[in-house]
Protein backbone atom coordinates (compact mmCIF):
# COMPACT_ATOMS: atom_id res chain seq x y z
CA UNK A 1 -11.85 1.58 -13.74
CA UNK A 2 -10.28 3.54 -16.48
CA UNK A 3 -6.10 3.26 -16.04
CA UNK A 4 -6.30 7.22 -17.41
CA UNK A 5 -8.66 8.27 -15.12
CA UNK A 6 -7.15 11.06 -12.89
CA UNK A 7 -3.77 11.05 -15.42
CA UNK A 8 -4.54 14.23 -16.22
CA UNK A 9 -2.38 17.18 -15.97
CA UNK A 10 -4.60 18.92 -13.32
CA UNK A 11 -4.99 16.50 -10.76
CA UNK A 12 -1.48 15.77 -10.88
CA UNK A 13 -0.56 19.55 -9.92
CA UNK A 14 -2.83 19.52 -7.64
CA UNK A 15 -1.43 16.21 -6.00
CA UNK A 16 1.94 17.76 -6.01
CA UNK A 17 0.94 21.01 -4.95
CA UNK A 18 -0.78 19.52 -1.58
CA UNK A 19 1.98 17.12 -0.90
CA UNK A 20 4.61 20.09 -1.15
CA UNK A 21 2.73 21.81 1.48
CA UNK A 22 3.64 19.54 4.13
CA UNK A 23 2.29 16.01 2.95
CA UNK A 24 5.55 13.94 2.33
CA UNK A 25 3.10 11.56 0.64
CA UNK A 26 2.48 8.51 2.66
CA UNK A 27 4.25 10.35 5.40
CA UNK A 28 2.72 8.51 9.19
CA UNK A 29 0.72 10.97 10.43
CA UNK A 30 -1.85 11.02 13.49
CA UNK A 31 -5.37 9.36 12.37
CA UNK A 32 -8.36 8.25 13.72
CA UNK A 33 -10.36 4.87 13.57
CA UNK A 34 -11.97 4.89 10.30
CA UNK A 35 -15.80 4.42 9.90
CA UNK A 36 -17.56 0.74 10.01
CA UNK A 37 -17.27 -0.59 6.08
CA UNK A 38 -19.30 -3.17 4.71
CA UNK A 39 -17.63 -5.41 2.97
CA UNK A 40 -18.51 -9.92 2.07
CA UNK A 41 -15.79 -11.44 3.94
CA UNK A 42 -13.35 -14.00 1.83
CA UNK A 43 -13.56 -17.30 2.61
CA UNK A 44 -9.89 -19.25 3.05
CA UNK A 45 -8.03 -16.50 3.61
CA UNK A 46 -6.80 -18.23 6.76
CA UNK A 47 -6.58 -21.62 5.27
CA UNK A 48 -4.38 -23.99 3.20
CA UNK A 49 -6.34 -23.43 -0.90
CA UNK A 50 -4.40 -23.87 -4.06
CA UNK A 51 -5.20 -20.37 -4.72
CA UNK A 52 -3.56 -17.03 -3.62
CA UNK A 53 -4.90 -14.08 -2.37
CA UNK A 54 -3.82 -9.64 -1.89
CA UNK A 55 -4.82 -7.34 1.21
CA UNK A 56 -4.16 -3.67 1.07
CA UNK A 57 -3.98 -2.27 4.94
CA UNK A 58 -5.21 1.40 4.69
CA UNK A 59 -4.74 4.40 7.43
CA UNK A 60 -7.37 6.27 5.87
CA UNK A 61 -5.90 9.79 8.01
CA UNK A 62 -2.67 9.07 6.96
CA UNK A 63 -1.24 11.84 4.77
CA UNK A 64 -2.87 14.75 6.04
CA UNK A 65 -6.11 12.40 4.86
CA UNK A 66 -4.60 11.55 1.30
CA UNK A 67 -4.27 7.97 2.79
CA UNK A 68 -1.68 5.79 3.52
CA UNK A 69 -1.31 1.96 2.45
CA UNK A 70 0.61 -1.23 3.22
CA UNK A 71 0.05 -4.61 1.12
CA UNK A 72 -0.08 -8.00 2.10
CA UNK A 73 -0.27 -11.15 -0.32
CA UNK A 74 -0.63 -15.13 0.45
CA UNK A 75 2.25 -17.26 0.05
CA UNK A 76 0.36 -19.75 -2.45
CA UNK A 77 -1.37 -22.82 -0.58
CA UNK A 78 -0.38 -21.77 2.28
CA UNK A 79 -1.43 -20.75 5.63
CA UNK A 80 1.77 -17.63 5.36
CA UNK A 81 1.75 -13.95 4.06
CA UNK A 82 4.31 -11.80 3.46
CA UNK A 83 3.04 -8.72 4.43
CA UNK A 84 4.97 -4.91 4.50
CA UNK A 85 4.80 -1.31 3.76
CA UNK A 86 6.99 2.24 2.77
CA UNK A 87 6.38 4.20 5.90
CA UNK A 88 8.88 7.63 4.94
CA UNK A 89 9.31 8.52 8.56
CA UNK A 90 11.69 11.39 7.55
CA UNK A 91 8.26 12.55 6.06
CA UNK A 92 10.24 13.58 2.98
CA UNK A 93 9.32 14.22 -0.37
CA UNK A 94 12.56 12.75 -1.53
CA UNK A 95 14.96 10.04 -0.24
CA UNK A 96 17.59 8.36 -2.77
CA UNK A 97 17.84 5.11 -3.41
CA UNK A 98 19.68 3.77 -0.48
CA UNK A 99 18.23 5.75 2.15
CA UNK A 100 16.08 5.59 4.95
CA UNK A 101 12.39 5.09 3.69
CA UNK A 102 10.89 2.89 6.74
CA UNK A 103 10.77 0.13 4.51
CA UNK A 104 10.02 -3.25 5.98
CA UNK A 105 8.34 -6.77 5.50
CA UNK A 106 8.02 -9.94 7.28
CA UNK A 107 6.16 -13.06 7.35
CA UNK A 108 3.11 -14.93 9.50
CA UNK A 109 -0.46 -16.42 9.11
CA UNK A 110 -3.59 -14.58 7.67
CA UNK A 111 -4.60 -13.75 11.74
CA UNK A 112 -0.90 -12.60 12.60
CA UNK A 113 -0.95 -10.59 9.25
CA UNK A 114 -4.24 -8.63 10.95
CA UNK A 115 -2.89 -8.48 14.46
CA UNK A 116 0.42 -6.92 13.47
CA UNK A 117 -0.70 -4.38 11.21
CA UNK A 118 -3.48 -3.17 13.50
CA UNK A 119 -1.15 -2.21 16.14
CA UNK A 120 2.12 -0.96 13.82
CA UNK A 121 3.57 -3.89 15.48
CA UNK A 122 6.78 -3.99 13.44
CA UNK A 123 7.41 0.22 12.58
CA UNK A 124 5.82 1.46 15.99
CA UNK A 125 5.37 4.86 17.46
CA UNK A 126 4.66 6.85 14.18
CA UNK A 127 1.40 7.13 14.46
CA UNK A 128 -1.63 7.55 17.04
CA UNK A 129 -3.28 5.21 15.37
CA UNK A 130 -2.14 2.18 13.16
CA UNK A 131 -3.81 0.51 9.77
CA UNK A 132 -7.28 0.88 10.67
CA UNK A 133 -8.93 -0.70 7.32
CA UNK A 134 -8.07 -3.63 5.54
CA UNK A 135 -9.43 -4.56 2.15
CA UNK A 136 -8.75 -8.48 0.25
CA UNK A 137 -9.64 -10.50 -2.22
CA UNK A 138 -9.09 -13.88 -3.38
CA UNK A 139 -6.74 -14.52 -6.47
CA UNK A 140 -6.61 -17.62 -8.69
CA UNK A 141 -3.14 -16.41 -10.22
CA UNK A 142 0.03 -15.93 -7.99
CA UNK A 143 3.30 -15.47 -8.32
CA UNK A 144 5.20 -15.51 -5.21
CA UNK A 145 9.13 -15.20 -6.44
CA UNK A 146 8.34 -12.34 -8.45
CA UNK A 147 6.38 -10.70 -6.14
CA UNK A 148 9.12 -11.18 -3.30
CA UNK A 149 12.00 -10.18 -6.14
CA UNK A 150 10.09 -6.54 -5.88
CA UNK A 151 9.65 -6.42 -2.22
CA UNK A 152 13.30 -5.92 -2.51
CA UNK A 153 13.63 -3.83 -5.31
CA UNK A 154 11.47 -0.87 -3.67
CA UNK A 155 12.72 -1.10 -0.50
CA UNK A 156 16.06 -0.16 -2.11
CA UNK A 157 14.83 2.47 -4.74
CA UNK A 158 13.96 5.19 -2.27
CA UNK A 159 11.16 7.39 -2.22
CA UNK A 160 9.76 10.12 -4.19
CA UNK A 161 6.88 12.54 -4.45
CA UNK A 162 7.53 15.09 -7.47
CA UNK A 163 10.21 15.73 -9.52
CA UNK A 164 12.28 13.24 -9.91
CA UNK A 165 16.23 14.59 -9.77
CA UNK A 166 17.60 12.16 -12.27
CA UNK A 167 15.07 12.80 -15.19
CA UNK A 168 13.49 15.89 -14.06
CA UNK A 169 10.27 14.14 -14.82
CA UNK A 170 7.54 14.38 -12.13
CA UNK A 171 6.43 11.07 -11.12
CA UNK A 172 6.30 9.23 -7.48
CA UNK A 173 7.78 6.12 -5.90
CA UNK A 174 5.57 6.33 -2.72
CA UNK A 175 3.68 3.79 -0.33
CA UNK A 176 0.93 3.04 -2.89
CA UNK A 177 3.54 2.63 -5.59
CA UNK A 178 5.49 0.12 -3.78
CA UNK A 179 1.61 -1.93 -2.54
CA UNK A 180 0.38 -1.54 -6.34
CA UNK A 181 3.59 -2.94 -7.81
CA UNK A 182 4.04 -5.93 -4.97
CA UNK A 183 0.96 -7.05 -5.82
CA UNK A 184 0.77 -6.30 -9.56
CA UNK A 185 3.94 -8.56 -9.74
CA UNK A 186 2.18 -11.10 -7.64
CA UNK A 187 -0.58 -10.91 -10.48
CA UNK A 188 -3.26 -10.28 -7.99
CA UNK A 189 -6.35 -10.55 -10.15
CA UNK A 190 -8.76 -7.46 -10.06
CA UNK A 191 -6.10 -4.96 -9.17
CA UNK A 192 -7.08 -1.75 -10.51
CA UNK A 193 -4.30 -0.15 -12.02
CA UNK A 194 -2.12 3.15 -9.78
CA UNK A 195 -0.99 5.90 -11.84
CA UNK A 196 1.89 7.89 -10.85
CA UNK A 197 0.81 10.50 -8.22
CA UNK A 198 -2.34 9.24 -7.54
CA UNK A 199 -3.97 9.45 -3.97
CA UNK A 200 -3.94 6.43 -1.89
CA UNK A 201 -7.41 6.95 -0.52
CA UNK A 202 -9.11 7.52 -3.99
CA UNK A 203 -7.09 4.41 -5.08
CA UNK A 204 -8.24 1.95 -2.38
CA UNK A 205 -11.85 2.70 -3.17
CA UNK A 206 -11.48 1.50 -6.80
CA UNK A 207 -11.11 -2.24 -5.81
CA UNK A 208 -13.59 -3.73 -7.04
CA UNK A 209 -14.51 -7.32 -5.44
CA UNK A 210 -12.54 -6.64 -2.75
CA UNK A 211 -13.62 -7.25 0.65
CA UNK A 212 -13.83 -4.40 2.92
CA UNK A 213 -13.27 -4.82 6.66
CA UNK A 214 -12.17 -2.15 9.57
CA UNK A 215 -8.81 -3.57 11.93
């Protein structure tokens, strides 16, 4: 898909304009199951292949139904993901670097990855319903270090929807900012690029070769 698609000044005002109403973008909101998705399952995601591989956890509702989204990505050869998300429970449109985002990330196999994030298991009670969709793909490039070296840098750089106070510039640092850049720094292979401001749910339907799967 084309990196400028959606760039333009329009959408973004009209991104901003519906988050300022009330959607602290990526805020947890109630949701619903999502619909069944079709979707070829990966093979080895669960196993021990030279390769890596990316999931992106979705709660379509999230958002006031802009979407919210959590990352995972394969600790290379291994049988371990790290696996984590922004939440913003103070459902703000900014937090400072520093500050209480609902940032968190741990560690476990491919089928404790699934478990965990279907049931909010490690930022519970902020939302009726947890990650409901789940969509991965396979990835013959990897780069674990750097991709854990920004785990840590976004869980410390706070959280932003609009203008941004230090350079007056309007731009985000939201939950899809912190999933794209996780696993564009793990060098996940067919990740389609996420512009500033863009909506979660418009983004996760852009993957192409991804597998799609409901939680």
């Amino acid at each position: 898909m084309n990196s400028g698609l959606l760039r333009s000044a329009g959408l973004g005002l009209v991104t901003v304009a519906a988050l300022t109403l009330g959607v602290a973008g990526c805020r947890p909101t109630p949701s619903h199951a999502a619909s069944a998705t079709t979707g070829t399952p990966l093979r080895n995601m669960s196993g021990t292949a030279a390769g890596g591989g990316a999931c992106v956890f979705v709660k379509p509702d999230g958002a006031q139904k802009l979407g919210h989204v959590g990352w995972g990505f394969r600790i290379t050869g291994t049988n371990t993901w790290e696996y984590g998300a922004v939440e913003n429970p103070t459902n703000k449109l900014y937090t400072p670097p520093g500050g209480d985002i609902g940032a968190w990330h741990t560690t476990g196999s491919y089928a404790r990855m699934l478990s965990d994030m279907s049931r909010d298991a490690h930022y519970p009670g902020h939302s009726t319903h947890p990650y409901s969709r789940y969509r991965c793909t396979g990835s013959s490039t990897s780069d674990v270090g750097t991709a854990q070296d920004m785990v840590r840098q976004v869980e410390r750089r706070g959280f932003l929807v609009g203008v941004d106070p230090r350079t007056g510039k309007l731009t985000s640092r939201d939950c899809l900012d912190a999933t794209y850049d996780v696993l564009r720094a793990y060098r996940t292979r067919h990740l389609t690029p996420a512009p500033k401001l863009y909506i979660p749910n418009v983004w996760v339907e852009t993957l192409v070769l991804w597998s799609d799967r409901t939680l």
